[in-house]
N, C-alpha and C. Protein backbone atom coordinates (compact mmCIF):
# COMPACT_ATOMS: atom_id res chain seq x y z
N UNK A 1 -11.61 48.43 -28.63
CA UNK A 1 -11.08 47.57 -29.66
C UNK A 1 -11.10 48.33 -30.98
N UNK A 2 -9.97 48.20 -31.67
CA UNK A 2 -10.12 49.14 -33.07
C UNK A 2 -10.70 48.32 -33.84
N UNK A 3 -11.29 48.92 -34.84
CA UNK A 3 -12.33 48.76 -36.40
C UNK A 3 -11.40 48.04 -36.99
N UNK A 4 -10.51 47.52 -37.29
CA UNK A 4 -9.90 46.46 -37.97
C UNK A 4 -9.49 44.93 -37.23
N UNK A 5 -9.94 45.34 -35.78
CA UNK A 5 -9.74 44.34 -35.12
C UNK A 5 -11.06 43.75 -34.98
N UNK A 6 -12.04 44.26 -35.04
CA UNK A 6 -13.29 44.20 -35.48
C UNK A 6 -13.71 43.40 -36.48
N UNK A 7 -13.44 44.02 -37.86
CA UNK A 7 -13.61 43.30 -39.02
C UNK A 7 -12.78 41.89 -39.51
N UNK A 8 -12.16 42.02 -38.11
CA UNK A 8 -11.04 40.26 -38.41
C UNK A 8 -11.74 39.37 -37.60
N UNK A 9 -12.57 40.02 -36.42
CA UNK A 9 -13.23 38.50 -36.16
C UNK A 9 -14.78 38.72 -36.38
N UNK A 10 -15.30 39.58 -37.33
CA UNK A 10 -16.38 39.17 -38.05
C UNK A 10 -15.91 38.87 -38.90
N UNK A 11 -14.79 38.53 -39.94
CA UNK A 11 -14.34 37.93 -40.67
C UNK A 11 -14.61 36.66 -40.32
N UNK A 12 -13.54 36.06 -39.61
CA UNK A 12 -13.23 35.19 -38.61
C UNK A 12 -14.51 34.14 -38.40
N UNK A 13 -15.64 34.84 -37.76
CA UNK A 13 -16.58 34.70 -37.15
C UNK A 13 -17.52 33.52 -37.93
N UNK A 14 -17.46 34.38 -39.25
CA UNK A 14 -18.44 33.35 -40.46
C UNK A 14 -17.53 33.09 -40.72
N UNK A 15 -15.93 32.66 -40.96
CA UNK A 15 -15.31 31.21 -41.23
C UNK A 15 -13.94 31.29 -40.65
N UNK A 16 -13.87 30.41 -39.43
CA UNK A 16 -12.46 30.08 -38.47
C UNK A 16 -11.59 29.79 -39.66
N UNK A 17 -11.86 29.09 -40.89
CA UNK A 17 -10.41 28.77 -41.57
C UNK A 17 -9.94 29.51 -42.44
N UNK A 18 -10.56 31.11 -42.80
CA UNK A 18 -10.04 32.15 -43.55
C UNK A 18 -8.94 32.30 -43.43
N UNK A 19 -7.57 32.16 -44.65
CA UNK A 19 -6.00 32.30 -44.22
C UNK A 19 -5.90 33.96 -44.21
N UNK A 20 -4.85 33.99 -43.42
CA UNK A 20 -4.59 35.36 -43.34
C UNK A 20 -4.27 35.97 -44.32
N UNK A 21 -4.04 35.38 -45.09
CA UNK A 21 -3.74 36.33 -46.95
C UNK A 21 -5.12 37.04 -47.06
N UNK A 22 -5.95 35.65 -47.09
CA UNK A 22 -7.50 36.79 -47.48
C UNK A 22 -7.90 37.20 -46.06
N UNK A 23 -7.70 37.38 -45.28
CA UNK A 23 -7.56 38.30 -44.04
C UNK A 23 -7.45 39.74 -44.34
N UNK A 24 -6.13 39.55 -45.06
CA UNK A 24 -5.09 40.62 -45.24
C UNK A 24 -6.18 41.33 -46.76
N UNK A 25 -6.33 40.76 -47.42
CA UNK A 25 -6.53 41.32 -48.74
C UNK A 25 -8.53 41.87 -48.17
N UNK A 26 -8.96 41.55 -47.65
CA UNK A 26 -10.19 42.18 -47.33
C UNK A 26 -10.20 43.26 -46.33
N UNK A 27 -9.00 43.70 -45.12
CA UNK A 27 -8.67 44.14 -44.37
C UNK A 27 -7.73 45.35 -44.77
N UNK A 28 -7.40 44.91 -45.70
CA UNK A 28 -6.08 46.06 -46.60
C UNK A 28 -5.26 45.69 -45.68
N UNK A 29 -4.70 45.01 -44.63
CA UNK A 29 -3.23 44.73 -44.35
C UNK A 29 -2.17 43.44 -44.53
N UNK A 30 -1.28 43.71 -44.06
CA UNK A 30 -0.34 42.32 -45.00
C UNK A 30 -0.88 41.31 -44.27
N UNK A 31 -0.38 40.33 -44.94
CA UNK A 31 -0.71 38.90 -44.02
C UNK A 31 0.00 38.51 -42.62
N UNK A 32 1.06 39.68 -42.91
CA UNK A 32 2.32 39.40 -41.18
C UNK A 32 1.31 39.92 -40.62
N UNK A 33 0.90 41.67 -40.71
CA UNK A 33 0.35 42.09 -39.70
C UNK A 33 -1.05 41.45 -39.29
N UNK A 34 -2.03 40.85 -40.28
CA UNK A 34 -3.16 40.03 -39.58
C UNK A 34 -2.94 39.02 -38.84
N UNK A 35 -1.41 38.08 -38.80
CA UNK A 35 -1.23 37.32 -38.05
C UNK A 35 -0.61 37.78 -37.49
N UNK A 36 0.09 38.77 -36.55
CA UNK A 36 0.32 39.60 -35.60
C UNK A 36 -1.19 39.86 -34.57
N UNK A 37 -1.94 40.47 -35.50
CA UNK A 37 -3.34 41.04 -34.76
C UNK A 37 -4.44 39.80 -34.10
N UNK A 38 -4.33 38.58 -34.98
CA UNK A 38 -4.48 37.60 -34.35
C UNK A 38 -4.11 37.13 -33.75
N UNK A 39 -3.33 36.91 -33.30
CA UNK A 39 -2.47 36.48 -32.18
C UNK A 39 -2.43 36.86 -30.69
N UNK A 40 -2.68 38.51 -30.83
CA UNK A 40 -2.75 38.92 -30.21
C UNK A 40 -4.53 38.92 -29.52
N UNK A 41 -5.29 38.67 -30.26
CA UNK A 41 -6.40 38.31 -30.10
C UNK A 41 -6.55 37.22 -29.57
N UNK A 42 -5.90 35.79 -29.61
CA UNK A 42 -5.90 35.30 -29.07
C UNK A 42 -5.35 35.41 -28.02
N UNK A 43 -4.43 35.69 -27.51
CA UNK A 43 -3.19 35.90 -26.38
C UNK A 43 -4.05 36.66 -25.27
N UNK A 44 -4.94 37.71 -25.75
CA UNK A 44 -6.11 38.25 -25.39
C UNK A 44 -7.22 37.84 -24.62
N UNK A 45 -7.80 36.58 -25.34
CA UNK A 45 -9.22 35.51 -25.18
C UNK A 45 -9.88 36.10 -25.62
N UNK A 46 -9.87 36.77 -26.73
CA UNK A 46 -11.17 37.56 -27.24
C UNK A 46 -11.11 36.18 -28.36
N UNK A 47 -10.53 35.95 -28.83
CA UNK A 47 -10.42 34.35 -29.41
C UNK A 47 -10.37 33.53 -28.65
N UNK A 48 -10.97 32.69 -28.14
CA UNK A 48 -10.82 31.32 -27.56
C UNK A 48 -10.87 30.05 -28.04
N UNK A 49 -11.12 30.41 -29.18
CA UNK A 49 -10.71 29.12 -30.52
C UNK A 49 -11.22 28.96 -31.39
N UNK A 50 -11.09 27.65 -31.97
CA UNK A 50 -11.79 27.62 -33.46
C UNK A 50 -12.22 26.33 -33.28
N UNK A 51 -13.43 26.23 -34.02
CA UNK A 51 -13.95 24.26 -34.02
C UNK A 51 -14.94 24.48 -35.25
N UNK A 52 -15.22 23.40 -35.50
CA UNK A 52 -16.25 22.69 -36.43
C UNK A 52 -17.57 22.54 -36.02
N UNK A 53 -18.11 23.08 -37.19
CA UNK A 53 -19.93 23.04 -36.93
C UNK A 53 -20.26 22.00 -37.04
N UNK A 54 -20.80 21.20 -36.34
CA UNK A 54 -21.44 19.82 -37.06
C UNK A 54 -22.88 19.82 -36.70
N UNK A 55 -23.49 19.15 -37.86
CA UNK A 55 -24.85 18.88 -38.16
C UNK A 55 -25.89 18.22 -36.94
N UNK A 56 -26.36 18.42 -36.10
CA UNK A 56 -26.55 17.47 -34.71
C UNK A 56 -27.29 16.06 -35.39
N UNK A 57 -28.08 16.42 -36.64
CA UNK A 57 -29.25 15.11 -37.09
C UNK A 57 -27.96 14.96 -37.74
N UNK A 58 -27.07 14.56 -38.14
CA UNK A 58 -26.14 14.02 -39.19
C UNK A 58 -25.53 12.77 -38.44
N UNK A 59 -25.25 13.27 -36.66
CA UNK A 59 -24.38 12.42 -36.26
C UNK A 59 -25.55 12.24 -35.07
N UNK A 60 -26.85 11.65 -35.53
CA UNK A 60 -27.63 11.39 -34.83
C UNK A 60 -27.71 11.60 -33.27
N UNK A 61 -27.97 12.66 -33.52
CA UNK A 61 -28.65 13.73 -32.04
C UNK A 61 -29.58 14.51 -32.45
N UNK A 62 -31.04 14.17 -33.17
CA UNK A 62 -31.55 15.28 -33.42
C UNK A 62 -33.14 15.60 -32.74
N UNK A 63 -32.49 15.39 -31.59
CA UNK A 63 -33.57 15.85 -30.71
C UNK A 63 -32.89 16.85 -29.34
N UNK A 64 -32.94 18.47 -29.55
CA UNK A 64 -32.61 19.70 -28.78
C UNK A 64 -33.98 19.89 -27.86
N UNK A 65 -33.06 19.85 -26.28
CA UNK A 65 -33.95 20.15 -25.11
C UNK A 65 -33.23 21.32 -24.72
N UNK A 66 -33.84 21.92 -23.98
CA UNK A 66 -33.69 22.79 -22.76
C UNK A 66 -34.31 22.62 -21.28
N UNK A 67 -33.39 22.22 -20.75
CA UNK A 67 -33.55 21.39 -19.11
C UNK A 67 -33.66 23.15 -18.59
N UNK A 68 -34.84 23.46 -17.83
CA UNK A 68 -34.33 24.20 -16.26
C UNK A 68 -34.13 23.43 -15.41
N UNK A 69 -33.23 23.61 -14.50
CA UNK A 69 -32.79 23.27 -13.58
C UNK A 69 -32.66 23.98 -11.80
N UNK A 70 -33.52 23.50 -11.36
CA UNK A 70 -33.55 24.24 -9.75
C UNK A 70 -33.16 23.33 -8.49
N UNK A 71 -32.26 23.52 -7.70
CA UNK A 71 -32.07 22.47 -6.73
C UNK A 71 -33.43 22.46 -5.65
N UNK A 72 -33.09 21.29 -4.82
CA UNK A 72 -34.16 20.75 -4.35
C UNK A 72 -33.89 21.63 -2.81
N UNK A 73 -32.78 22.03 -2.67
CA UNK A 73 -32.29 22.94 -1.42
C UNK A 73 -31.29 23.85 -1.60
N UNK A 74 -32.43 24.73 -2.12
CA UNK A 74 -31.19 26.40 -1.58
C UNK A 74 -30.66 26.66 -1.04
N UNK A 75 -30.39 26.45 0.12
CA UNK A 75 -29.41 26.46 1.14
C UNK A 75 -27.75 25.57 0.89
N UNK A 76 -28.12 24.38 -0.23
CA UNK A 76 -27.25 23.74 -0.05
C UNK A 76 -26.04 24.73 -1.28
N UNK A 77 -24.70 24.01 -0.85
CA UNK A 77 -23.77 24.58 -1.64
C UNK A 77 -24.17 24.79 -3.61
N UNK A 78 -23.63 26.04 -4.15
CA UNK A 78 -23.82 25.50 -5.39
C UNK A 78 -23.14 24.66 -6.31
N UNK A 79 -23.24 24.10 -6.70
CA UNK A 79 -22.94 23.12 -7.54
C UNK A 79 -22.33 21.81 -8.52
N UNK A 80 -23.73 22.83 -9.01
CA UNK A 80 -24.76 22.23 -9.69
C UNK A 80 -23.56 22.08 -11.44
N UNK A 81 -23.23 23.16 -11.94
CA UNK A 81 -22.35 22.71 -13.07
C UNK A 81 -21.10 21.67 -12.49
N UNK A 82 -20.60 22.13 -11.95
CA UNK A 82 -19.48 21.09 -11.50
C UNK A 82 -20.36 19.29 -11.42
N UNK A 83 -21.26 18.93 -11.00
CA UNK A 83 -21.65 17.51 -10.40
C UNK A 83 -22.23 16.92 -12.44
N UNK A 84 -22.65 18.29 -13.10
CA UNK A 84 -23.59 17.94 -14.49
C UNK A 84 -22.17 17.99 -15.49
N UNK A 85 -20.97 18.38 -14.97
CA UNK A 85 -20.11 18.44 -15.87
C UNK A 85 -19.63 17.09 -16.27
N UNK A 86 -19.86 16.03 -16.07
CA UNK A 86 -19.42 15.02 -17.14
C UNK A 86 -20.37 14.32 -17.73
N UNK A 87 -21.39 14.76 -17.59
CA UNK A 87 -22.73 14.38 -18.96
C UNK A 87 -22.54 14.70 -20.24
N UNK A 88 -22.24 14.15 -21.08
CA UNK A 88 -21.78 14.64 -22.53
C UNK A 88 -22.86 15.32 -23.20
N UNK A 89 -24.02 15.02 -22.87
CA UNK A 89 -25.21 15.38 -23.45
C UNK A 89 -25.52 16.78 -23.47
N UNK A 90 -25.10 17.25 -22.32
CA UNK A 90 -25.18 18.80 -21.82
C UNK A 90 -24.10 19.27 -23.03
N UNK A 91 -24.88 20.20 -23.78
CA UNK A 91 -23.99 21.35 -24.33
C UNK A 91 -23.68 22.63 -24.31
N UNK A 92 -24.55 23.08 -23.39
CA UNK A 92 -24.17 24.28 -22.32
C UNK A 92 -25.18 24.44 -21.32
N UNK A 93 -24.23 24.96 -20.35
CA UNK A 93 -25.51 25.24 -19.08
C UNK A 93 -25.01 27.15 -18.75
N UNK A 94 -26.44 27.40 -18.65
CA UNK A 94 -26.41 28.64 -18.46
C UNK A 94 -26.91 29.36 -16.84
N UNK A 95 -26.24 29.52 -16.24
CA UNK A 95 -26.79 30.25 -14.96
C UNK A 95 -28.20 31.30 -14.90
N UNK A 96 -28.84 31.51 -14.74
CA UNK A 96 -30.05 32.37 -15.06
C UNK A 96 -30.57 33.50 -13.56
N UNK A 97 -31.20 33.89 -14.30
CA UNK A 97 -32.18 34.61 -13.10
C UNK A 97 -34.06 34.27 -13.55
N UNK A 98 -34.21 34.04 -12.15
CA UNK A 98 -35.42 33.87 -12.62
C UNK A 98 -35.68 32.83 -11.54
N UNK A 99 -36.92 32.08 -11.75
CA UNK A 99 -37.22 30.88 -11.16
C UNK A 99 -36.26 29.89 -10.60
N UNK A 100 -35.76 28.93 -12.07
CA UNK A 100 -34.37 28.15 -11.93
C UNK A 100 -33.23 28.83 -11.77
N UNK A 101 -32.51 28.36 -11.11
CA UNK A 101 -30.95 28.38 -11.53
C UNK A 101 -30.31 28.24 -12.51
N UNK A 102 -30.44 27.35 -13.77
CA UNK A 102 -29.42 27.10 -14.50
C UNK A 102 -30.63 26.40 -15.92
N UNK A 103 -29.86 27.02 -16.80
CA UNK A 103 -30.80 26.36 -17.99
C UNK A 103 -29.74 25.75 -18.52
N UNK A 104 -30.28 24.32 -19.10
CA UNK A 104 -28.69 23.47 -19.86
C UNK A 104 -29.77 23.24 -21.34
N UNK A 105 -28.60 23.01 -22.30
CA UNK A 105 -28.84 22.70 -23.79
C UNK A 105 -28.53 21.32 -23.86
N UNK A 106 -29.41 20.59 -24.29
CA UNK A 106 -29.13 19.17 -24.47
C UNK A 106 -29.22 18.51 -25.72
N UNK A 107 -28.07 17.47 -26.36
CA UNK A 107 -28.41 16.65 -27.69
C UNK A 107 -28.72 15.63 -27.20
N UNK A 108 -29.84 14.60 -27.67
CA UNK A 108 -29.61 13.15 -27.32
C UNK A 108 -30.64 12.48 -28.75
N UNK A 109 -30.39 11.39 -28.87
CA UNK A 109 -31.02 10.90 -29.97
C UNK A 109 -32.48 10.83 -30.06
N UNK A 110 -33.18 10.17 -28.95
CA UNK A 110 -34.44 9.64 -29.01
C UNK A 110 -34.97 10.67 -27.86
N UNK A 111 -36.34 10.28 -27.91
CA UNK A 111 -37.78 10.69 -26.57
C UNK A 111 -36.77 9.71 -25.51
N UNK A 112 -36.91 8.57 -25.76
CA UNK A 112 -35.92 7.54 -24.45
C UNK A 112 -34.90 8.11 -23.75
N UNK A 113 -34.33 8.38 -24.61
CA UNK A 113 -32.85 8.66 -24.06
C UNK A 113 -32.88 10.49 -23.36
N UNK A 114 -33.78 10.86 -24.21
CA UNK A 114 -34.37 12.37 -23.02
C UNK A 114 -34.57 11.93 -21.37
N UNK A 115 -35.93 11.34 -21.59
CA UNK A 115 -35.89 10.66 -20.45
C UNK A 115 -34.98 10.01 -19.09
N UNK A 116 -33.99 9.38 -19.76
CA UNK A 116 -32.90 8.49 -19.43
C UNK A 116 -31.82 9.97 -18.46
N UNK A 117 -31.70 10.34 -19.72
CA UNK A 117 -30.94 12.34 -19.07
C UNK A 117 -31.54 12.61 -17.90
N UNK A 118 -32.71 12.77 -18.27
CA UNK A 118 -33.60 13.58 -17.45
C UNK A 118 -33.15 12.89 -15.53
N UNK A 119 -33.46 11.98 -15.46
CA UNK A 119 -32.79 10.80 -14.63
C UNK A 119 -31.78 11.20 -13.93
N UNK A 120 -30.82 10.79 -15.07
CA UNK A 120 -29.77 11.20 -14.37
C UNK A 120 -29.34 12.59 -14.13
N UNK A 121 -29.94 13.62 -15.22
CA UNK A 121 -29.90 14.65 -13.81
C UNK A 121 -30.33 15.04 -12.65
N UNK A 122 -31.77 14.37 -12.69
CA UNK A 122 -32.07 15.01 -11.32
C UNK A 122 -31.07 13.97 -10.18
N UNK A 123 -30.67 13.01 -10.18
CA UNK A 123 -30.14 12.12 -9.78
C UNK A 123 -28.58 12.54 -9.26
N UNK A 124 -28.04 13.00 -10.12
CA UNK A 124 -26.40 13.43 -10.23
C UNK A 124 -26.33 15.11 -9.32
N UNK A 125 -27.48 15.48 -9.35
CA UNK A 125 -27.39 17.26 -8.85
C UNK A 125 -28.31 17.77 -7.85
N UNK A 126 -29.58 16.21 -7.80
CA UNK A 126 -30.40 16.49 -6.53
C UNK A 126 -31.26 18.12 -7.01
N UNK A 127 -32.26 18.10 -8.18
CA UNK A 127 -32.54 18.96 -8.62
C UNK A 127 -33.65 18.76 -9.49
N UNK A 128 -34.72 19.42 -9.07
CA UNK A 128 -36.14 19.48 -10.52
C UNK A 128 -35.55 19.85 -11.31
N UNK A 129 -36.63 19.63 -12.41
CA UNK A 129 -36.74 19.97 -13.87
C UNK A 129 -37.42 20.26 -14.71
N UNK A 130 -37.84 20.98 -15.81
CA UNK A 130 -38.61 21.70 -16.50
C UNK A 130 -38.21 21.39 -17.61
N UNK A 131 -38.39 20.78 -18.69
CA UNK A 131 -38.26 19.95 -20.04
C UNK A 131 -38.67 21.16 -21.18
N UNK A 132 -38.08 21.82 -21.67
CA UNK A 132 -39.22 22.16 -23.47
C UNK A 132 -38.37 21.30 -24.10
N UNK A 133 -38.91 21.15 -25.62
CA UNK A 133 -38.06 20.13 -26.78
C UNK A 133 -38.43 21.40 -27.77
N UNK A 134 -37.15 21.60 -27.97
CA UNK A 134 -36.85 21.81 -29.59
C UNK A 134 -37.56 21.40 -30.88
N UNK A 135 -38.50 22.14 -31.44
CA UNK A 135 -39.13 21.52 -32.24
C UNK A 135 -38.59 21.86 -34.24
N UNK A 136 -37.92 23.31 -34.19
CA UNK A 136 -36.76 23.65 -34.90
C UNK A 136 -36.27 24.66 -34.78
N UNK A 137 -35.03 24.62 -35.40
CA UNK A 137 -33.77 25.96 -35.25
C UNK A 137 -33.85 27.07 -36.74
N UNK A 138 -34.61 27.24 -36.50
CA UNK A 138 -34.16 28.61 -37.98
C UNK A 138 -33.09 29.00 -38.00
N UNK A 139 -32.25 29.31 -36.44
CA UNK A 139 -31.01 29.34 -36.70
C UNK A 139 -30.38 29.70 -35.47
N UNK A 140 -28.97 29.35 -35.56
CA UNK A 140 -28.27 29.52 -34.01
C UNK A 140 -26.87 29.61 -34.68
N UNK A 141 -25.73 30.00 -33.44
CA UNK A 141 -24.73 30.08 -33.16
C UNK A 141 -24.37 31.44 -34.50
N UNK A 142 -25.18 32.09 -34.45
CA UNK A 142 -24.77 33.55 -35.59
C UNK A 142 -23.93 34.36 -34.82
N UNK A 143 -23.08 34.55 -35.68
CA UNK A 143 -21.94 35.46 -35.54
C UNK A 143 -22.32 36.48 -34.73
N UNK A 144 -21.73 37.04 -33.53
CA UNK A 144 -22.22 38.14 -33.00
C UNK A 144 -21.64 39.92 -33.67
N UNK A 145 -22.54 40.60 -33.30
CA UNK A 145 -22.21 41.90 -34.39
C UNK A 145 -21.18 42.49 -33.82
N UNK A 146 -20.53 43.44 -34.28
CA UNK A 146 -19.42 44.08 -34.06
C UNK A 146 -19.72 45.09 -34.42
């Protein structure tokens, strides 16, 4: 990947709504060619999009778990994301090595409603579980380096 394609999505990175003018003017190229190079970045998937940060305690979710997740039979087919994929609560599940299979990120409001999750996952995927809680984030979702 070239060094200017680089510096457009660490640009990018710390703010999806940078217009390509100031693209262009921090990059030294015109604004056609950064939206050319983007484009192509996307067309790519080295972009796969743009969204909004939101506050999790703002829109009351401010209690972050991390579920492991191990099925109850290895043998049986995997999965395990496909059966947890319409839990809204889950905000990513990660495949692992190690003990479990799969570590998922969870928002939910209360201790209750952890619980309540908790439930229905083992319930929905036929699978233990291993609970930590989030106690705080110094910080997440940082731009990765280039």
């Amino acid at each position: 990947m070239e060094t200017i394609d680089r510096q457009i999505l660490s640009l990018l990175a710390q703010d999806g709504r940078t217009s390509f003018t100031d693209l262009g003017k921090a990059t030294g190229l015109s604004t056609s060619a950064v939206h050319q190079r983007v484009r192509r970045l996307e067309q790519r998937g080295v972009i796969r999009g743009y969204v909004a940060v939101i506050d999790p305690e703002a829109v009351g979710l401010p209690l972050t778990a991390f579920i492991s997740v191990t099925p109850f039979d290895q043998a049986a087919p995997d999965d395990v994301p496909e059966r947890l994929a319409e839990l809204p609560e889950i905000e990513a599940c990660h495949s692992v090595a190690g003990d479990e299979n799969y570590v998922l990120k969870v928002r939910v409001p209360t201790p209750g409603a952890l619980e309540q999750l908790l439930a229905r996952i083992r319930a929905t995927a036929s699978v233990s579980t291993h609970t930590t809680i989030v106690l705080s984030t110094p910080y997440e979702a940082r731009p990765l380096p280039f």
